[in-house]
Protein backbone atom coordinates (compact mmCIF):
# COMPACT_ATOMS: atom_id res chain seq x y z
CA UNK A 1 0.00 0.00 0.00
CA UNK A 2 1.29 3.54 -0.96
CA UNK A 3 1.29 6.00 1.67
CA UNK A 4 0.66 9.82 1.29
CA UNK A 5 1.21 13.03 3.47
CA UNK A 6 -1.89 15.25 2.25
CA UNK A 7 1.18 17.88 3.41
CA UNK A 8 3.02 16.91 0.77
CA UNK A 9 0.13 16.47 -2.48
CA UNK A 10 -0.66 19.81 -4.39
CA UNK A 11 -3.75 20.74 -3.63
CA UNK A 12 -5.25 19.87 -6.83
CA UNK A 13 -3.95 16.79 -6.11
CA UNK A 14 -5.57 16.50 -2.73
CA UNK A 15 -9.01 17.50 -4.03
CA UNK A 16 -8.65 14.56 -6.38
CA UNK A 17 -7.93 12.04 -3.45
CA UNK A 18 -10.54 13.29 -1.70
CA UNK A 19 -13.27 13.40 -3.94
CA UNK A 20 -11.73 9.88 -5.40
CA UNK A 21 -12.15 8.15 -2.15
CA UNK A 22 -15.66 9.36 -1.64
CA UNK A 23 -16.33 8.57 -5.53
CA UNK A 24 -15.10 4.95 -4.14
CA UNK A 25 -16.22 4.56 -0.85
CA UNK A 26 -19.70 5.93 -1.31
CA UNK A 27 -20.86 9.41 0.16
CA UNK A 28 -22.61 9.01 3.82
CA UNK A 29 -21.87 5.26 3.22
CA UNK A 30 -20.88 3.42 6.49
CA UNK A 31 -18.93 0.92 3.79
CA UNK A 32 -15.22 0.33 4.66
CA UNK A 33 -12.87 0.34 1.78
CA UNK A 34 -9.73 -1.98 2.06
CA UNK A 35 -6.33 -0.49 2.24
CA UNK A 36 -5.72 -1.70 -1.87
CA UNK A 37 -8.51 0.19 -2.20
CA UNK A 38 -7.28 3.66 -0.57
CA UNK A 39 -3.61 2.69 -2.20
CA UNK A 40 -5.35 2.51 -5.65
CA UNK A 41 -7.59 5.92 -5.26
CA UNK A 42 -4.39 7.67 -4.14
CA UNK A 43 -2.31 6.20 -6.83
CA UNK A 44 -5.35 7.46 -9.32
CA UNK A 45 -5.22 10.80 -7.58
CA UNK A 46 -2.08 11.70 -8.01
CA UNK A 47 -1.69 9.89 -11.73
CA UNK A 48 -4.87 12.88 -12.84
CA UNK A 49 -2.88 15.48 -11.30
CA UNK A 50 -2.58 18.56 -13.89
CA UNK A 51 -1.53 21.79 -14.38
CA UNK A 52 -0.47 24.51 -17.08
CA UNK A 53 -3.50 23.79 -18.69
CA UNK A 54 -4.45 25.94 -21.92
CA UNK A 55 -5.44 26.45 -25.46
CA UNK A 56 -5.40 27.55 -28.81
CA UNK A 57 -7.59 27.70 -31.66
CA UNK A 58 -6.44 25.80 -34.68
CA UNK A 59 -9.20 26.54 -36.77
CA UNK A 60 -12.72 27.62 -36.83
CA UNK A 61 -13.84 24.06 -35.87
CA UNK A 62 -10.69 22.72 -33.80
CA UNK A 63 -8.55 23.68 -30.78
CA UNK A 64 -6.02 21.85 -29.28
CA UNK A 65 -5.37 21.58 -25.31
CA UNK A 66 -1.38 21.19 -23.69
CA UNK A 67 -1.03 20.30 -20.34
CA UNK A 68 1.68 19.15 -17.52
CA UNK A 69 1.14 16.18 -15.75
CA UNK A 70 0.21 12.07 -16.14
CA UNK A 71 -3.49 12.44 -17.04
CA UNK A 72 -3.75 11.26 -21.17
CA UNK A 73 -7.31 11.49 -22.11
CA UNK A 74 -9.41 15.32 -22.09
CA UNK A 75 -13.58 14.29 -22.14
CA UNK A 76 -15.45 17.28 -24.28
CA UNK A 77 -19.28 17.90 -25.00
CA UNK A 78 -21.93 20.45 -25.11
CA UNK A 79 -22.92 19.73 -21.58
CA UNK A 80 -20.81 18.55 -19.01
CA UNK A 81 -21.93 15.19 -19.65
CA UNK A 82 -19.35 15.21 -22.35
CA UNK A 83 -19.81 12.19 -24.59
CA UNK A 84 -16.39 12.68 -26.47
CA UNK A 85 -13.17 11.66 -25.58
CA UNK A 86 -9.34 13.00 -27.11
CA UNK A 87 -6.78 11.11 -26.62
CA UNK A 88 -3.40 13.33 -26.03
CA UNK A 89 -0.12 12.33 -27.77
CA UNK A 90 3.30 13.77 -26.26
CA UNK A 91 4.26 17.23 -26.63
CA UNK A 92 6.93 17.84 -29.12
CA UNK A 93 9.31 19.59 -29.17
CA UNK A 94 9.54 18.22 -25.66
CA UNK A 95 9.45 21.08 -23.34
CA UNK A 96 12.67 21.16 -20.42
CA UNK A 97 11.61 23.41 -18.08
CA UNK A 98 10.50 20.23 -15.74
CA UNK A 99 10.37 17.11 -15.93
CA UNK A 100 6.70 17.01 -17.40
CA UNK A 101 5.26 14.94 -18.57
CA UNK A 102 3.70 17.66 -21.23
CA UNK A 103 0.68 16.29 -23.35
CA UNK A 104 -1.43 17.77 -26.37
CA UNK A 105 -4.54 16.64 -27.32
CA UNK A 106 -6.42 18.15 -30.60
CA UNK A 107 -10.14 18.28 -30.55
CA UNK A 108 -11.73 18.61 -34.26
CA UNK A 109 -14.96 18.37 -35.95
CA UNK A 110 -16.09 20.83 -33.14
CA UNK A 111 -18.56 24.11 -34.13
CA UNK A 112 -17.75 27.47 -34.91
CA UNK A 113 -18.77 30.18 -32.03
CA UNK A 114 -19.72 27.50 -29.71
CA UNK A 115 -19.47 26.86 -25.92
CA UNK A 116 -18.07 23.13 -24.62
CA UNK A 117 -17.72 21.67 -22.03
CA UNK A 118 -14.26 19.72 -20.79
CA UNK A 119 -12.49 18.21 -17.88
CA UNK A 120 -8.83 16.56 -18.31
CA UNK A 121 -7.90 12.94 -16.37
CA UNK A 122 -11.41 13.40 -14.87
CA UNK A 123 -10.77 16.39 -12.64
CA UNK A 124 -13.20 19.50 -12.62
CA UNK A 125 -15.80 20.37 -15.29
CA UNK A 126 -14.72 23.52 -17.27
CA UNK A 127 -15.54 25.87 -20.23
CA UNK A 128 -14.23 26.52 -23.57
CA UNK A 129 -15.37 28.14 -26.73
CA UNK A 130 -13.99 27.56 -30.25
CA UNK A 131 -13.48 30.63 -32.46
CA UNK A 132 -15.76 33.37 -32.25
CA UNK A 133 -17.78 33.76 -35.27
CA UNK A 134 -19.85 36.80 -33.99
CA UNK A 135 -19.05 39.63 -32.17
CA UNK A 136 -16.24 39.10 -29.19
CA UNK A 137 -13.68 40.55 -26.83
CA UNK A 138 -9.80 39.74 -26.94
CA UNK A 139 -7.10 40.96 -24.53
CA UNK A 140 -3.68 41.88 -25.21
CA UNK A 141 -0.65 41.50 -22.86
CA UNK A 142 3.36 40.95 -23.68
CA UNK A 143 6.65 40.43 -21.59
CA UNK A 144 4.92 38.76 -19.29
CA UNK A 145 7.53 37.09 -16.40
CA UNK A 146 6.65 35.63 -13.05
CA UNK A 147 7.01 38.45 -11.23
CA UNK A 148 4.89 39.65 -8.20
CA UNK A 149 3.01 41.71 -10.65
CA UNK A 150 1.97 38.77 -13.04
CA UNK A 151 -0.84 37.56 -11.15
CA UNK A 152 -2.92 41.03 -10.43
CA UNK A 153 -2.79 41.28 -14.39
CA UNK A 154 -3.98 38.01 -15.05
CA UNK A 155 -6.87 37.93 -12.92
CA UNK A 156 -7.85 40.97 -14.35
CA UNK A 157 -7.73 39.86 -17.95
CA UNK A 158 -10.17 36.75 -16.79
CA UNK A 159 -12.21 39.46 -15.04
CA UNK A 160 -12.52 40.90 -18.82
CA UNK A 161 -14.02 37.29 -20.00
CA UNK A 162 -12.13 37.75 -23.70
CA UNK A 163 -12.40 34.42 -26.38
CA UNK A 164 -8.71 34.64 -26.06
CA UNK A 165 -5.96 36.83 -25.13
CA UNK A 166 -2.66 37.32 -27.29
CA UNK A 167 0.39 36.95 -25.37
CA UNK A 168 2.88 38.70 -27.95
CA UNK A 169 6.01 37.73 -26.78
CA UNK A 170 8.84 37.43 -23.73
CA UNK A 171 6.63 34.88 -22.37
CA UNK A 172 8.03 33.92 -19.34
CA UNK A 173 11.55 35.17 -19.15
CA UNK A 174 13.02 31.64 -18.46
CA UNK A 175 16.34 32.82 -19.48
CA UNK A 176 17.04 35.39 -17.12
CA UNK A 177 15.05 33.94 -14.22
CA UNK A 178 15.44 30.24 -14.46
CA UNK A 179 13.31 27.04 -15.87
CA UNK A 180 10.88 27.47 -12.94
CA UNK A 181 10.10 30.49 -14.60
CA UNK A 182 9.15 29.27 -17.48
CA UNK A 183 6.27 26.46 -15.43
CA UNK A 184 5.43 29.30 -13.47
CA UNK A 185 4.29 31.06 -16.03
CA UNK A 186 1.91 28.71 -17.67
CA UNK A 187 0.23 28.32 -14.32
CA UNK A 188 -0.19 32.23 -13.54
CA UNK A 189 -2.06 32.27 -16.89
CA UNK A 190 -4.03 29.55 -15.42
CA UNK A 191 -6.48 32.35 -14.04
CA UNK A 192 -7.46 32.53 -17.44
CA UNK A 193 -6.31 30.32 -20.36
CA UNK A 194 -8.62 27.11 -19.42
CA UNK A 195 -11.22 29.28 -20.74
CA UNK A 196 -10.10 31.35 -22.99
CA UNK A 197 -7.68 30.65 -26.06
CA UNK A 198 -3.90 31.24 -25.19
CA UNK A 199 -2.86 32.53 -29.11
CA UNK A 200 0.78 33.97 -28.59
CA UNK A 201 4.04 35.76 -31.07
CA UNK A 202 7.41 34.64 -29.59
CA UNK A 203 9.85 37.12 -28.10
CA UNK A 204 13.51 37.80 -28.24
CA UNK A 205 13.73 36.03 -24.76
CA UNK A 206 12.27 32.93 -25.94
CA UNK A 207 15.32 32.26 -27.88
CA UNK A 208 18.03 34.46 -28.12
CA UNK A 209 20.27 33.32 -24.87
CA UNK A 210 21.37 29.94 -23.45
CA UNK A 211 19.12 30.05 -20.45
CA UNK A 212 16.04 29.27 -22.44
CA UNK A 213 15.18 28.04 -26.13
CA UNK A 214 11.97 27.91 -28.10
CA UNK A 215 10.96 23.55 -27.46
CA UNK A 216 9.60 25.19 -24.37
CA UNK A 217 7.23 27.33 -26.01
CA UNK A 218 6.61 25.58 -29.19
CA UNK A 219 6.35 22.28 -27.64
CA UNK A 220 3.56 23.96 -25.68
CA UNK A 221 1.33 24.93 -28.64
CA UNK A 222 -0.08 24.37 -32.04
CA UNK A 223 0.36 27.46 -33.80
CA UNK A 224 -2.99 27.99 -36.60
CA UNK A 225 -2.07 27.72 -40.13
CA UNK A 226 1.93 27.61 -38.69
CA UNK A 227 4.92 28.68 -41.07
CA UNK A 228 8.37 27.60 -40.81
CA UNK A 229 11.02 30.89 -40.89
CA UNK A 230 14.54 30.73 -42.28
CA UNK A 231 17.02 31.12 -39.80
CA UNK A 232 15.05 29.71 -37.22
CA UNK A 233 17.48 28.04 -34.41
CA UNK A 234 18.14 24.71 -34.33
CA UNK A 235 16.38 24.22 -31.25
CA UNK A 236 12.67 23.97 -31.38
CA UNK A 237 12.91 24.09 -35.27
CA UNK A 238 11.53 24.12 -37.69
CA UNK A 239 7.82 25.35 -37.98
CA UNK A 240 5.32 27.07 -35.85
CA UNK A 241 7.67 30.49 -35.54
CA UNK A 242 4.19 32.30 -37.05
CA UNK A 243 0.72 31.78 -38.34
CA UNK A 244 -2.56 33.30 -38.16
CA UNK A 245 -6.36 32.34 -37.87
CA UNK A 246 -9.80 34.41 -38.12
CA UNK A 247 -12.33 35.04 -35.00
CA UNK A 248 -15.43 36.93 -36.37
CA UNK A 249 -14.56 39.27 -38.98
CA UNK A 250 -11.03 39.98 -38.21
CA UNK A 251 -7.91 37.98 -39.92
CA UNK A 252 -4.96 37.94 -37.11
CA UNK A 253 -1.72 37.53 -38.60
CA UNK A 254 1.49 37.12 -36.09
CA UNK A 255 5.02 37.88 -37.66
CA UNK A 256 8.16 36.07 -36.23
CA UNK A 257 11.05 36.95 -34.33
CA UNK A 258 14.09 38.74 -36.51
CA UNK A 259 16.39 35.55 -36.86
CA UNK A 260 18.25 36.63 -39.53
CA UNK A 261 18.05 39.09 -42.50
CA UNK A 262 16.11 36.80 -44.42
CA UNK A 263 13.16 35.94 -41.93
CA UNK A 264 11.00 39.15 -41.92
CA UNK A 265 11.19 39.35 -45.94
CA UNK A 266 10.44 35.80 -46.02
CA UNK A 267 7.64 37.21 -43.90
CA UNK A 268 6.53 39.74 -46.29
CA UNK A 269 6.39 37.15 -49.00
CA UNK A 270 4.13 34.88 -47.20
CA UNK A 271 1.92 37.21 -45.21
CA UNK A 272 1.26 39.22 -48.36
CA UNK A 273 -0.80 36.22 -49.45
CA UNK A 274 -2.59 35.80 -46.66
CA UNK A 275 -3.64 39.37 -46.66
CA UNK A 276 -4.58 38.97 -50.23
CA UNK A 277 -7.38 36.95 -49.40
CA UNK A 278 -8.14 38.54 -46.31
CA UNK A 279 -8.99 41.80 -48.40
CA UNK A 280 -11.18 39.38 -51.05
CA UNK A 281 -12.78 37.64 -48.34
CA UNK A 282 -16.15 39.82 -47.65
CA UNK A 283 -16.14 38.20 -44.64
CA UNK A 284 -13.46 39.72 -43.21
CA UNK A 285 -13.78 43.20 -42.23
CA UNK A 286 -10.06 43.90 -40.39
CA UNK A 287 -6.96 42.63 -40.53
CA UNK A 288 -4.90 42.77 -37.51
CA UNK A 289 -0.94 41.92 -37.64
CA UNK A 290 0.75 40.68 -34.15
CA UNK A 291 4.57 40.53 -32.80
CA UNK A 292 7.05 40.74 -30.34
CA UNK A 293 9.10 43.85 -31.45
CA UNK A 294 7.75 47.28 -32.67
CA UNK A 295 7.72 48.95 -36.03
CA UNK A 296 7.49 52.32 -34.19
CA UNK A 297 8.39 53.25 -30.17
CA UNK A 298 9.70 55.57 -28.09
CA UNK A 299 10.69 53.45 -25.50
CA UNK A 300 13.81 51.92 -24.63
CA UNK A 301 13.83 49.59 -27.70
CA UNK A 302 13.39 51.50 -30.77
CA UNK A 303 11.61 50.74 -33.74
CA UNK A 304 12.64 48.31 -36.39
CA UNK A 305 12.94 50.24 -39.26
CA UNK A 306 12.84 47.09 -41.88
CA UNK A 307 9.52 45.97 -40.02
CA UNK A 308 8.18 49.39 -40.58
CA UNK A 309 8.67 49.46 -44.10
CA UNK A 310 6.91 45.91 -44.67
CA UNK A 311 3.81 47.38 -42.60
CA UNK A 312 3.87 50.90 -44.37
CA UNK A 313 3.47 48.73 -47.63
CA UNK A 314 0.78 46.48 -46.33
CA UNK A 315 -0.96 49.59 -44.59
CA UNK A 316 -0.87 50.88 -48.23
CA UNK A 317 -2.14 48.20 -50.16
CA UNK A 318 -4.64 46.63 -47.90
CA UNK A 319 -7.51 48.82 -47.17
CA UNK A 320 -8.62 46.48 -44.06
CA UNK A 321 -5.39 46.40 -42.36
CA UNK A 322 -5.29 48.69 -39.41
CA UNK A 323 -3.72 47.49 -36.32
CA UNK A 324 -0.40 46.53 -35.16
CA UNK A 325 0.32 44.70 -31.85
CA UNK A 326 3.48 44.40 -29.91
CA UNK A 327 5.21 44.40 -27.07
CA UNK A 328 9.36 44.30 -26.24
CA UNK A 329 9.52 48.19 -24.90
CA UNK A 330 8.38 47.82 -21.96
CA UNK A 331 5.63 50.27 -21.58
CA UNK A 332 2.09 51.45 -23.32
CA UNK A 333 2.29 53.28 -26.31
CA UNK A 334 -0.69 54.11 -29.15
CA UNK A 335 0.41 55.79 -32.10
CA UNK A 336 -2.05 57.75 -34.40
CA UNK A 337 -2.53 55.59 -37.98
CA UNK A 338 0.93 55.69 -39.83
CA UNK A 339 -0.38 54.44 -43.47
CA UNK A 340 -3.17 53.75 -42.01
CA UNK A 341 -2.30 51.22 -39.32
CA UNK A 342 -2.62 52.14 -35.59
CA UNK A 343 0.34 50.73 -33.81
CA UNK A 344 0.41 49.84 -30.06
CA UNK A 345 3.02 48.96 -27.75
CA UNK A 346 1.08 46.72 -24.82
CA UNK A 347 4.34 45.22 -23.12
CA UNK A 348 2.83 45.66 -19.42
CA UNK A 349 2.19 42.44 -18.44
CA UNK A 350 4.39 42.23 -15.78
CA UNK A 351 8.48 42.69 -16.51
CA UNK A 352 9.52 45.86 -15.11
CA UNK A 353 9.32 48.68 -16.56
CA UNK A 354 12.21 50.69 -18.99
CA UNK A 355 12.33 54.13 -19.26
CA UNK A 356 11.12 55.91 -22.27
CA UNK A 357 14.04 57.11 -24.71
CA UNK A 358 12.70 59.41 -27.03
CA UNK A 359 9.61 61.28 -28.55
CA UNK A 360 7.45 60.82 -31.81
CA UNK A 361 5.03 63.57 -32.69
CA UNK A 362 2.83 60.86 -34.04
CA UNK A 363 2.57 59.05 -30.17
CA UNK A 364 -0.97 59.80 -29.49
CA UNK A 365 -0.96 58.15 -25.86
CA UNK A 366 1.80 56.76 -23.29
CA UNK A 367 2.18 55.37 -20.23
CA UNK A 368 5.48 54.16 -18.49
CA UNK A 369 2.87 51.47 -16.01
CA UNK A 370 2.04 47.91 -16.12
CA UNK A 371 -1.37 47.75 -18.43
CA UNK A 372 -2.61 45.26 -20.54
CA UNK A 373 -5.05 45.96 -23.67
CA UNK A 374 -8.96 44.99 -24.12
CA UNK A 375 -10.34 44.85 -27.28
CA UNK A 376 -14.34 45.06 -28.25
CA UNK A 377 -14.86 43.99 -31.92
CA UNK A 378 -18.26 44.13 -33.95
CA UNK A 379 -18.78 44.28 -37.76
CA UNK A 380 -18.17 47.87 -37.87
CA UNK A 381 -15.75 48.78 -35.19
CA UNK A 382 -12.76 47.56 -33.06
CA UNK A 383 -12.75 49.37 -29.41
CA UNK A 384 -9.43 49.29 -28.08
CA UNK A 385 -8.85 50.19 -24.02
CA UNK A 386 -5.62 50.22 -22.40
CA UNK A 387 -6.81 49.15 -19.01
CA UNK A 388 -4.33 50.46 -15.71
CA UNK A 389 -2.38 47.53 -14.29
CA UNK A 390 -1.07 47.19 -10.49
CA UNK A 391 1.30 49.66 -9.05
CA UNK A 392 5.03 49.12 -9.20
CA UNK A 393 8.41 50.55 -8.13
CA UNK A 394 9.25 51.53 -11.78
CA UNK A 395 6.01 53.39 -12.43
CA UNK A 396 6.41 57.02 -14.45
CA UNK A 397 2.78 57.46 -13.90
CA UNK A 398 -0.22 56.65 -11.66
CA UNK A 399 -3.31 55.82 -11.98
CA UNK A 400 -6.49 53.57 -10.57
CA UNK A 401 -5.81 49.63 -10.77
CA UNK A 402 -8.50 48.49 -13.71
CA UNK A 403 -9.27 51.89 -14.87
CA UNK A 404 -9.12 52.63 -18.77
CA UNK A 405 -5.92 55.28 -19.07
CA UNK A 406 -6.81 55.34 -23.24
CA UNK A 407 -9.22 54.52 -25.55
CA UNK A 408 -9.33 55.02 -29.33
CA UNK A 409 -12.23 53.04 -32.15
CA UNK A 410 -11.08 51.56 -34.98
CA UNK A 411 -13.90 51.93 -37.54
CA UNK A 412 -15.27 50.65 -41.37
């Protein structure tokens, strides 16, 4: 018989044993079990045990779920009597920020716009929705960390109830602050990414340094309509460095990390096309391009001057192309429509703050605070709110935690 300290089980863990061994044993029942049978409920217990649960649409119909732990099966149905079952294959890339193990499971032949229910290794009942085919809310955060700060910000963004929340870029900081970082991470998001879609851009920190390489980001998702960039490092290559997908009317189109010389024209190449039918798709009413680094700031990482040019051209040619999300200077900044794309810096979601460098007479808003972005999205307009974030020692302004410090509409 295996013996357990319920000191020494997580307490997801320890709600499984417990509700396990009444599952077993029978509620109210005056029924004995033997000790095999408390061995094998505790063994169970702590087999289900899971964590950095979240996940990503892959398509209008499809989503696929990643996860830490033993438990291999996710159940899924309109109701929480499920009725489906997804089996869930081993990540890959393998992640190395623990020892795992990490698990995806894709769910397909699902419907557009529509609410399901879900619970992984037979834990709690939650809720999901694939793609939003309607009207809908996304947030915005980037350069993220585990710091003190992370959690405020994320229970704010579930507060917001968004169909998903881009994450673009410096994820988890890993490389500066250690692997733990990097599991850390996925479970601060917890407070909202098991019910809303995690769709991120990868950062400069996700690959650039020894301490941390991209298997433990990439292993972690599957990136919509994914594209491979030249250049990409060895590790965690090749694929999945970009991609896009559509929610409602909007196309969303991430761009990937500057590898080398070649990987944002390679970019330009590809994207174009998928902008091309974007604009021809009367479906589509915006196009919305997402990143880690910025085509225009005034914070302490400038612009990049090549990614400025590709947008200026797109911003020229395609009449529903009109936002630009980033993050990697770490502050809020909104800049008035530059060829006819609005470009915001929402890099608040928890790293400290840098101090701004310069000035633009085109910067129509900025804030040196932690923030993160809410977006309202109809037919006809996008509603974008830059929503104050909790107080920190870095702050070049103040302001009311969960107040909106800037708003600006996007309209046909």
């Amino acid at each position: 018989m295996m013996v357990f300290s319920a000191a020494a089980l997580p307490r997801k863990a320890l709600w499984l044993v417990v509700t396990l061994a009444v599952s077993a044993f029978g509620a109210g029942s005056a029924r004995t079990g033997s000790g095999d049978d408390v061995g094998r409920a505790l063994r169970i217990s702590v087999a289900e045990t899971v964590d950095e649960v979240h996940y990503t649409f892959t398509g209008p119909n499809s989503v696929a779920f990643d996860w830490r732990g033993t438990a291999k099966t996710i159940r899924y149905g309109r109701t929480s009597r499920y009725g489906r079952v997804a089996r869930a294959r081993l990540a890959t890339p393998v992640p190395f920020s623990s020892a795992g193990p990490f698990w995806e499971a894709r769910l397909t032949r699902l419907k557009p716009g529509t609410a399901y229910h879900y619970s992984i290794g037979g834990g709690g009942d939650h809720t999901m929705a694939t793609a939003p085919t309607r009207n809908f809310r996304f947030d915005v955060e980037a350069d993220v960390g585990d710091s003190r700060n992370v959690g405020s910000t994320q229970r704010q963004i579930a507060a917001d109830r968004p169909a998903f929340v881009i994450v673009a870029g410096d994820l988890s900081y890993g490389n500066n602050e250690g692997q733990s970082a990097v599991d850390a991470h996925f479970n601060d998001v917890m407070a909202w990414s098991q019910k809303a879609a995690y769709m991120p851009a990868w950062g400069n920190h996700e690959w650039d340094s020894s301490g941390d390489d991209l298997r433990n980001y990439k292993g972690r998702f599957a990136i919509p309509n994914a594209r491979a960039s030249p250049g990409a490092p060895s590790q965690g290559c090749c694929g999945e460095d970009w991609g896009w997908f559509n929610a409602g009317g909007v196309r969303f189109i991430s761009y990937p990390e500057p590898y080398t010389r070649a990987t944002w024209s390679d970019w330009q190449s590809q994207a174009d096309r998928v902008m091309t039918s974007a604009q021809a798709d009367p479906r589509i009413h915006f196009i919305v391009t997402f990143g880690h680094r910025p085509a225009y700031s005034t914070g302490y990482h400038s612009g990049e001057s090549t990614l400025a040019s590709i947008l200026n051209t797109f911003g020229d040619r395609y009449s529903k192309y009109v936002l630009n999300l980033n993050g990697h200077s770490h502050n809020y900044e909104r800049f008035a429509p530059i060829h006819n794309v609005v470009h915001i810096t929402a890099a608040g979601g928890g790293a400290p703050l840098e101090p701004l460098k310069s000035t633009d007479s085109r910067t129509a808003y900025r804030a040196l605070h932690l923030e993160h972005v809410r977006v309202n999205v109809t037919a006809t307009a996008m509603q974008i709110q830059a929503i104050c974030g909790p107080p920190s020692s870095t702050d070049g302004s103040s302001c009311p935690v969960g107040r909106v410090i800037d708003s600006y509409t996007i309209r046909r």
